[in-house]
Protein backbone atom coordinates (compact mmCIF):
# COMPACT_ATOMS: atom_id res chain seq x y z
CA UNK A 1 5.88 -7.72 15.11
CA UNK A 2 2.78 -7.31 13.41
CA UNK A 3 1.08 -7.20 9.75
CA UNK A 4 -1.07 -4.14 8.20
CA UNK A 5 -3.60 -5.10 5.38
CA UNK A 6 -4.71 -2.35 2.85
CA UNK A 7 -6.86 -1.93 0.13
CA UNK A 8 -7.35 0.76 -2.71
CA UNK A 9 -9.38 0.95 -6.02
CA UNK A 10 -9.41 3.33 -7.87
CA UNK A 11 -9.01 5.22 -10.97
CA UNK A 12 -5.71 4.55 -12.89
CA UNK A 13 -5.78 8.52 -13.06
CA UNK A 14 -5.97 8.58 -9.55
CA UNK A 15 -3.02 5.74 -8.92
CA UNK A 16 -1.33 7.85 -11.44
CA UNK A 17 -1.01 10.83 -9.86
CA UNK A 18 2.79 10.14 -8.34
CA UNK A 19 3.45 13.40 -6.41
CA UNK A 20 0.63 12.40 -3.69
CA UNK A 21 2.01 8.76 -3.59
CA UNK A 22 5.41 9.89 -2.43
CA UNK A 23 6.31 11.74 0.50
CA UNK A 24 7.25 15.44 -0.14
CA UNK A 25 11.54 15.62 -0.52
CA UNK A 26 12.97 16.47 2.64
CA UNK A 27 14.09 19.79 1.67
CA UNK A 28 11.52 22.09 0.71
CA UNK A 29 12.10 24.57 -2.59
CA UNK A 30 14.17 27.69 -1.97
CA UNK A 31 11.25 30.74 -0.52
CA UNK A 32 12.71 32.78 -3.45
CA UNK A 33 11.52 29.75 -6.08
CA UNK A 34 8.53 29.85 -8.54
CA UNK A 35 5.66 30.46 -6.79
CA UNK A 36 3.70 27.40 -8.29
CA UNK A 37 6.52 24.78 -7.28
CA UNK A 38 6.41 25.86 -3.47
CA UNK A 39 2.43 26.09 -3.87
CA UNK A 40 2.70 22.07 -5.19
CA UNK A 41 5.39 21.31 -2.21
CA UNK A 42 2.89 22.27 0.46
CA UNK A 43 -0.25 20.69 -1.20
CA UNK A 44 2.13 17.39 -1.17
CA UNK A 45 3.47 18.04 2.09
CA UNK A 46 -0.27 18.30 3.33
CA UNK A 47 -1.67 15.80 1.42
CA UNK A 48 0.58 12.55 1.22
CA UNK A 49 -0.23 11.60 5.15
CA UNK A 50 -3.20 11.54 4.02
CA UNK A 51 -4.48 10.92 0.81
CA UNK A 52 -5.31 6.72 0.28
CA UNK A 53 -3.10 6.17 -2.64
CA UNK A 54 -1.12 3.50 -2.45
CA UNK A 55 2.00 4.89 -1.82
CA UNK A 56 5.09 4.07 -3.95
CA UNK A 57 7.05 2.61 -1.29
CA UNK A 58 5.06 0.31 0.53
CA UNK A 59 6.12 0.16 3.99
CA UNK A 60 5.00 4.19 3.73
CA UNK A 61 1.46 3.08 4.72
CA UNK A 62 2.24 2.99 7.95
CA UNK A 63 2.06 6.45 8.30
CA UNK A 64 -1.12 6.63 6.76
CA UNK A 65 -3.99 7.15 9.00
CA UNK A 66 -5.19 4.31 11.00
CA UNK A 67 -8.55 4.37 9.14
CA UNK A 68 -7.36 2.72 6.15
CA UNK A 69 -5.70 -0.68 7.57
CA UNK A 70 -8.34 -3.46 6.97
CA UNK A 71 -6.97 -5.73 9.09
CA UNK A 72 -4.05 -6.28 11.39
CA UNK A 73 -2.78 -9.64 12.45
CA UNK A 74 0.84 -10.94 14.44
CA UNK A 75 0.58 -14.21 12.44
CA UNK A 76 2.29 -14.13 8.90
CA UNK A 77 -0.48 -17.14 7.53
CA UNK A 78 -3.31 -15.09 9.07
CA UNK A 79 -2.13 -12.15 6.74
CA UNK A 80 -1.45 -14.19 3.87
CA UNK A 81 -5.14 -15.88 4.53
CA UNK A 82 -6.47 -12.17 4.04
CA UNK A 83 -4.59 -11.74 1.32
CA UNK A 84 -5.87 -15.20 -0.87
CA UNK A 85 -9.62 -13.92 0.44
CA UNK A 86 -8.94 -10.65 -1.51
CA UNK A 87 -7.26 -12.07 -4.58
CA UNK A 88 -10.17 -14.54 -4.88
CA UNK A 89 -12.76 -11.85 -4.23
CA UNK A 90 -11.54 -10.03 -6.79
CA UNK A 91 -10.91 -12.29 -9.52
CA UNK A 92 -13.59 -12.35 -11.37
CA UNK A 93 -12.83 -8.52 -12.07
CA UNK A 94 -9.31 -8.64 -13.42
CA UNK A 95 -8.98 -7.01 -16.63
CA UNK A 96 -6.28 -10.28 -17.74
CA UNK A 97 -7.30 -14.03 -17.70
CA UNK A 98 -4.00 -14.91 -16.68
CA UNK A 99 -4.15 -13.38 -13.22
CA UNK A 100 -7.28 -15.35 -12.31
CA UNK A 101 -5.60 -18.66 -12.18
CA UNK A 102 -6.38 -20.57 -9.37
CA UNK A 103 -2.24 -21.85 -9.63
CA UNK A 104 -1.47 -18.25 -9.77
CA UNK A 105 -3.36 -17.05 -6.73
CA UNK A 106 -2.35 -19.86 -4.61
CA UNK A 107 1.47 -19.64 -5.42
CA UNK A 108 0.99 -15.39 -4.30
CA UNK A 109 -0.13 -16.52 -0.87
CA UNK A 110 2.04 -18.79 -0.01
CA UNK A 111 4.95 -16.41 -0.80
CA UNK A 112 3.41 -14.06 1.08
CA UNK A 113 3.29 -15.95 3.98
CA UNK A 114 6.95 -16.69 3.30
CA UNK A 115 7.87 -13.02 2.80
CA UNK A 116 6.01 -11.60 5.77
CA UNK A 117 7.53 -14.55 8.09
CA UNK A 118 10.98 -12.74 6.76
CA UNK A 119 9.69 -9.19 8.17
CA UNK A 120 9.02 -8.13 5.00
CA UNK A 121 6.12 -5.81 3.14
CA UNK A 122 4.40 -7.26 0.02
CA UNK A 123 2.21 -5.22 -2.59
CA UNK A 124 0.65 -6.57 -5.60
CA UNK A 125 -1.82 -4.83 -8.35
CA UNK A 126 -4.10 -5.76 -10.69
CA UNK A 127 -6.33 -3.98 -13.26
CA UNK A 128 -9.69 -4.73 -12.90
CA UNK A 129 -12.84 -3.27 -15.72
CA UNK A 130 -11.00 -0.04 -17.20
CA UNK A 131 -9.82 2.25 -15.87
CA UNK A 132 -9.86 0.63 -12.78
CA UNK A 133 -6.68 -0.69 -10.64
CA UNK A 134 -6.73 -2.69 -7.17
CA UNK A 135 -3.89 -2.57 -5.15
CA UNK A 136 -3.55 -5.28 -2.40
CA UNK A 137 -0.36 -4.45 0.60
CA UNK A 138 0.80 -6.38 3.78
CA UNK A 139 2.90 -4.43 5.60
CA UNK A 140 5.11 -5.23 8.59
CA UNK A 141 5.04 -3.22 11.65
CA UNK A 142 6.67 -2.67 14.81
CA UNK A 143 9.19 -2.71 13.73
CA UNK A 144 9.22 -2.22 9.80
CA UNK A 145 12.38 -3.96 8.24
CA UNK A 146 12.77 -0.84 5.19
CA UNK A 147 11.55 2.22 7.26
CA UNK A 148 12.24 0.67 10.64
CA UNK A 149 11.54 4.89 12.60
CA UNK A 150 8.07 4.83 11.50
CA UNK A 151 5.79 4.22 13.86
CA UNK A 152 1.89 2.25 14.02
CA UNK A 153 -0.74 3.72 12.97
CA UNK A 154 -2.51 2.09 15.03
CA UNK A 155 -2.79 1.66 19.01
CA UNK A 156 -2.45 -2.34 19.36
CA UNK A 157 -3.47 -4.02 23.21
């Protein structure tokens, strides 16, 4: 077992935009339905693998392209470690006072360190200047506990 990092900012338009941050329904529209809707289908169908949104169910980063992990490590603290770098690195930029405590940031490490231990994915946002939003994931691979048939995006040694 091993842990994913990953890293978006963006636009809250962008994170916004649901249809491209979940994957297309397994059952495509009826041929005979309204042009438009099996035009959107396709685009989603073509796009979610792809796109770097944060998807709305985290452990569906692993299917993601490889380019977009930032870091992939087989020790939980090593993840969380990442994770307390970012949230530091960050916090100068978030958009509420509250989420810059020092408390704060140090309690979300340790339970991630806890929760990825436990085989489990973590995500956590914040809004940074407006309209921005950061989103932060750890996810579990090899297997993943949620989505345990998806595969690694990457090709580990």
């Amino acid at each position: 077992m091993h842990h994913h990092a990953y890293l978006w900012i963006g636009t809250k338009q962008s994170f916004d935009d649901e249809a491209l941050r979940r994957p297309p329904h397994p059952d495509p529209p009826p041929a005979s339905g309204k042009p438009e809707l099996l035009q959107r289908y396709r685009d989603v169908a073509a796009e979610f693998p792809v796109v770097d949104l944060p998807p709305l169910e985290t452990s569906y980063w692993l299917i993601k392209p490889g380019k977009l992990v930032r870091g992939t490590w087989y020790e939980p603290k090593e993840a969380a470690e990442w994770l307390g770098e970012r949230l530091v690195e960050y916090a100068p930029r978030y958009a509420c006072p509250a989420d810059r405590d020092g408390t704060r940031l140090a309690i979300l490490v340790g339970s991630a360190a806890e929760r990825l231990s436990l085989g489990g994915d973590l995500s956590h946002g914040f809004y940074l200047e407006r309209p921005v939003f950061l989103s932060l994931a750890l996810v579990c691979c090899a297997p993943n506990r949620t989505m345990p048939t998806l595969g690694c995006p990457l090709t580990l040694t």
